[in-house]
N, C-alpha and C. Protein backbone atom coordinates (compact mmCIF):
# COMPACT_ATOMS: atom_id res chain seq x y z
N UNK A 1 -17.05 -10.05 4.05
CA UNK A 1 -16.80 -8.73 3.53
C UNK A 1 -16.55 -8.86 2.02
N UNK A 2 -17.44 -8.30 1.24
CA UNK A 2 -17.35 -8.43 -0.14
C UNK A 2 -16.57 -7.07 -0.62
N UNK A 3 -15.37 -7.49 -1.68
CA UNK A 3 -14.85 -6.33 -2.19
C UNK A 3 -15.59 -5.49 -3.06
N UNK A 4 -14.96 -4.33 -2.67
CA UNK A 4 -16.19 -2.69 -3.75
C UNK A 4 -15.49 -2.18 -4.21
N UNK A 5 -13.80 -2.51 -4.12
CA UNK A 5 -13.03 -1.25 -4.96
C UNK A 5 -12.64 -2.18 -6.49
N UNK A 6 -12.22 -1.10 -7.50
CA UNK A 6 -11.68 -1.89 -8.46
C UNK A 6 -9.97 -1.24 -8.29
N UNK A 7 -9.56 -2.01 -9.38
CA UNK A 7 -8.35 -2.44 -9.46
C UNK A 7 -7.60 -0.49 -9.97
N UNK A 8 -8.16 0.39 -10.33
CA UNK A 8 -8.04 1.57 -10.45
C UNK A 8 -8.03 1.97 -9.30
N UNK A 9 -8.89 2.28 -9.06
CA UNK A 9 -9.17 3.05 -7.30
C UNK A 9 -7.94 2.64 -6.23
N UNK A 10 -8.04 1.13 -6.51
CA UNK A 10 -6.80 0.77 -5.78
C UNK A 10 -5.52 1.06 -5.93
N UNK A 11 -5.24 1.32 -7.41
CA UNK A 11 -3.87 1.92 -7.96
C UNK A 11 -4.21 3.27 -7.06
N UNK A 12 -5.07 4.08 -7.62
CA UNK A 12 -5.06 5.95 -7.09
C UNK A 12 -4.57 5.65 -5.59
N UNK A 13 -5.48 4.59 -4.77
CA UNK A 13 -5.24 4.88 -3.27
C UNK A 13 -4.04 4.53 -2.80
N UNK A 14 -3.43 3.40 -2.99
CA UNK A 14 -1.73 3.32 -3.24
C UNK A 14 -1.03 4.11 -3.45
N UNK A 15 -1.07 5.07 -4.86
CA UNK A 15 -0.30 6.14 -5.20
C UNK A 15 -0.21 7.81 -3.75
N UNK A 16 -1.71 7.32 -3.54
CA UNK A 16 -2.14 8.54 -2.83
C UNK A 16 -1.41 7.95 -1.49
N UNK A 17 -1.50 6.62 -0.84
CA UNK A 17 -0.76 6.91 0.54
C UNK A 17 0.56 6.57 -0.06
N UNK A 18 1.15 6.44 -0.71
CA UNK A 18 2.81 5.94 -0.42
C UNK A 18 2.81 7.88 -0.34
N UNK A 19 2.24 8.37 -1.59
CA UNK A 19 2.57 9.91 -1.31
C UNK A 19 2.48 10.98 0.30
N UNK A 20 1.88 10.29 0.77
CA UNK A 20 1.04 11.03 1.83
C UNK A 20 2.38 10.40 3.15
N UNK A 21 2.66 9.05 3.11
CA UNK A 21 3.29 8.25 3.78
C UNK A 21 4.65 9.02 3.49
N UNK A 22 5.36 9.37 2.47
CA UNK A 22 6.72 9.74 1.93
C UNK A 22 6.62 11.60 2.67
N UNK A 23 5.65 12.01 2.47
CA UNK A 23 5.52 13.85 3.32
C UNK A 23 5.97 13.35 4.33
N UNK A 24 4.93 12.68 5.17
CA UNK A 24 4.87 12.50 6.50
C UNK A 24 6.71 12.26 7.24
N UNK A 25 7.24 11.14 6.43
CA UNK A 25 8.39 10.41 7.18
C UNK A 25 9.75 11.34 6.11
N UNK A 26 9.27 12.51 5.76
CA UNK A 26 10.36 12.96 5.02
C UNK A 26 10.15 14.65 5.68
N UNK A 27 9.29 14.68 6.62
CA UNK A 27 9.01 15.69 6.89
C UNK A 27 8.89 17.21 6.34
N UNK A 28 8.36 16.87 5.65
CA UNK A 28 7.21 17.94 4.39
C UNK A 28 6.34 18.52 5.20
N UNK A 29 5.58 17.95 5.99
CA UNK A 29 4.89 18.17 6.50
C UNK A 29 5.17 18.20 8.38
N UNK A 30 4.44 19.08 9.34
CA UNK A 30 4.53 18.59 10.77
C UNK A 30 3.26 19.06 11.24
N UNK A 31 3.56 18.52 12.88
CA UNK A 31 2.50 18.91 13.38
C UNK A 31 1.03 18.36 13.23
N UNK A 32 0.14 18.83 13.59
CA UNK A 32 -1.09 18.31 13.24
C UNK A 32 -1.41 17.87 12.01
N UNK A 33 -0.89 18.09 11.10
CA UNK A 33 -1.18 18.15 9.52
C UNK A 33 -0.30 16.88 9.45
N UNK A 34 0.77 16.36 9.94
CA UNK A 34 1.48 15.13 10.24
C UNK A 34 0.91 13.99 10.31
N UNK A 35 0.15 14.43 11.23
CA UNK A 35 -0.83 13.36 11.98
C UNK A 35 -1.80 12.76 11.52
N UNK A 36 -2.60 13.46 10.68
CA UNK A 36 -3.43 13.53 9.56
C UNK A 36 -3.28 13.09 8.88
N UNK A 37 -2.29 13.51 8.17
CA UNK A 37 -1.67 12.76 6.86
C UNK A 37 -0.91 11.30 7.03
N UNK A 38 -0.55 11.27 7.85
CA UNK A 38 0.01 9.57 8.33
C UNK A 38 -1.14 8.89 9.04
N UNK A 39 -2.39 9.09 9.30
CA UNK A 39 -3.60 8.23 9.76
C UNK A 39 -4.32 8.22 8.13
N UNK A 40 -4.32 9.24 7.63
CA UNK A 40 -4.90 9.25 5.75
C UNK A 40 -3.97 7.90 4.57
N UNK A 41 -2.51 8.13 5.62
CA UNK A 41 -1.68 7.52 3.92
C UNK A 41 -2.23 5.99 4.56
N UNK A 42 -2.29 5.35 6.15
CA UNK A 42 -2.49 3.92 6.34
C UNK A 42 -3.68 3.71 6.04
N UNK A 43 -4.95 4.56 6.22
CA UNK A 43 -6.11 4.33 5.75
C UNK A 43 -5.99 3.84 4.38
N UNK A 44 -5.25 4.57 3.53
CA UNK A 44 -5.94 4.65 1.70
C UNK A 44 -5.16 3.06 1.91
N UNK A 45 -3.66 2.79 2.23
CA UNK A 45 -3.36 1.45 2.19
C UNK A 45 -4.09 0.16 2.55
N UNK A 46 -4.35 0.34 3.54
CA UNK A 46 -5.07 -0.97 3.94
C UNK A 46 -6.30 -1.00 3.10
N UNK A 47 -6.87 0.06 2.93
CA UNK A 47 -8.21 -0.36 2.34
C UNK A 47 -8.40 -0.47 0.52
N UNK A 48 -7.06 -0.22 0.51
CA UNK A 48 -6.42 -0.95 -0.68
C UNK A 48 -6.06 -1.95 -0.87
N UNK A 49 -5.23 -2.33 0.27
CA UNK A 49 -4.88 -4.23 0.18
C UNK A 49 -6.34 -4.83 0.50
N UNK A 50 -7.08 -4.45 1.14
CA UNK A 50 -8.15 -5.51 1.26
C UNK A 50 -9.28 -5.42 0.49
N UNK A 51 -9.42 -4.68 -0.48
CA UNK A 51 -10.17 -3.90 -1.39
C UNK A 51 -11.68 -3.82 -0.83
N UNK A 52 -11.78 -3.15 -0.26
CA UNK A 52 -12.92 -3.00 0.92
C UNK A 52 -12.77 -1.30 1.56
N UNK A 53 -13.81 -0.52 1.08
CA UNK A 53 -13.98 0.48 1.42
C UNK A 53 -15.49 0.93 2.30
N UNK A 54 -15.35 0.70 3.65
CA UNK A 54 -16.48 1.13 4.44
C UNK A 54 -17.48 2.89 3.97
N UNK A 55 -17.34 2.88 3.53
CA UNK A 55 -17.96 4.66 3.40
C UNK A 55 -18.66 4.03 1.96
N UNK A 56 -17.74 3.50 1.02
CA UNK A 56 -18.60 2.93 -0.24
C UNK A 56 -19.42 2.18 0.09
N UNK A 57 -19.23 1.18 1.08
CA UNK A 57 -20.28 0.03 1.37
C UNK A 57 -21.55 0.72 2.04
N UNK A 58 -21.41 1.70 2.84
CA UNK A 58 -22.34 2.61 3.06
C UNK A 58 -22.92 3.54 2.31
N UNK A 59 -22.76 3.88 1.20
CA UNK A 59 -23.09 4.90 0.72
C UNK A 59 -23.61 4.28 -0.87
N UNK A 60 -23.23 2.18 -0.71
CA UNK A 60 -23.77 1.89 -2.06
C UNK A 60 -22.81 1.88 -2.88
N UNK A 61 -21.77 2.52 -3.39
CA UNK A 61 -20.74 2.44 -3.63
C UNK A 61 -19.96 1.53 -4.52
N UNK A 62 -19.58 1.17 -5.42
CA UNK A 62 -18.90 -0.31 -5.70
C UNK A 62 -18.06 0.28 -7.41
N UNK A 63 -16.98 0.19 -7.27
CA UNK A 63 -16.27 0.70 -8.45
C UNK A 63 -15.30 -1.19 -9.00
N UNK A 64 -15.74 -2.04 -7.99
CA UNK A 64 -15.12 -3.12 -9.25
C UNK A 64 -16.58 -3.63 -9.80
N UNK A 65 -15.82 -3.78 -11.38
CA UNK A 65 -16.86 -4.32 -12.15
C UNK A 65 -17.64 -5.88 -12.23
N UNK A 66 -18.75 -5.70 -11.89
CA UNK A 66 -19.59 -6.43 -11.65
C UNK A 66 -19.54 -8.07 -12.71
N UNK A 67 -19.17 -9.05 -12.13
CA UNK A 67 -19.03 -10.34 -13.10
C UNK A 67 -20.44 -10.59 -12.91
């Protein structure tokens, strides 16, 4: 598995689930929209730590810069 994200994208997606993660367990949010949003904040994480984004790899995709 070759990485496609860069080191930006990875900051945004971090920022975006701790945010999404902090609604969820602070209850901002409920209900279906809960659920959502806490399957969204572990998505953006993991595919941040492993810098590997399936939808980019499909779609061609690649935001780290090319050595």
């Amino acid at each position: 598995m070759k990485h496609n994200m860069g080191n930006t994208d990875r900051h945004a997606r971090t920022i975006l689930g701790i945010a999404l993660a902090a609604a969820v367990l602070g209850n901002f949010v409920q209900g279906m929209v809960a659920i959502v949003a806490g399957v969204l904040a572990i998505v953006m994480l993991v595919t941040a730590w492993v810098k590997f984004c399936p939808i980019y790899a499909l779609l061609g995709i690649h935001t780290q810069p090319r050595t």
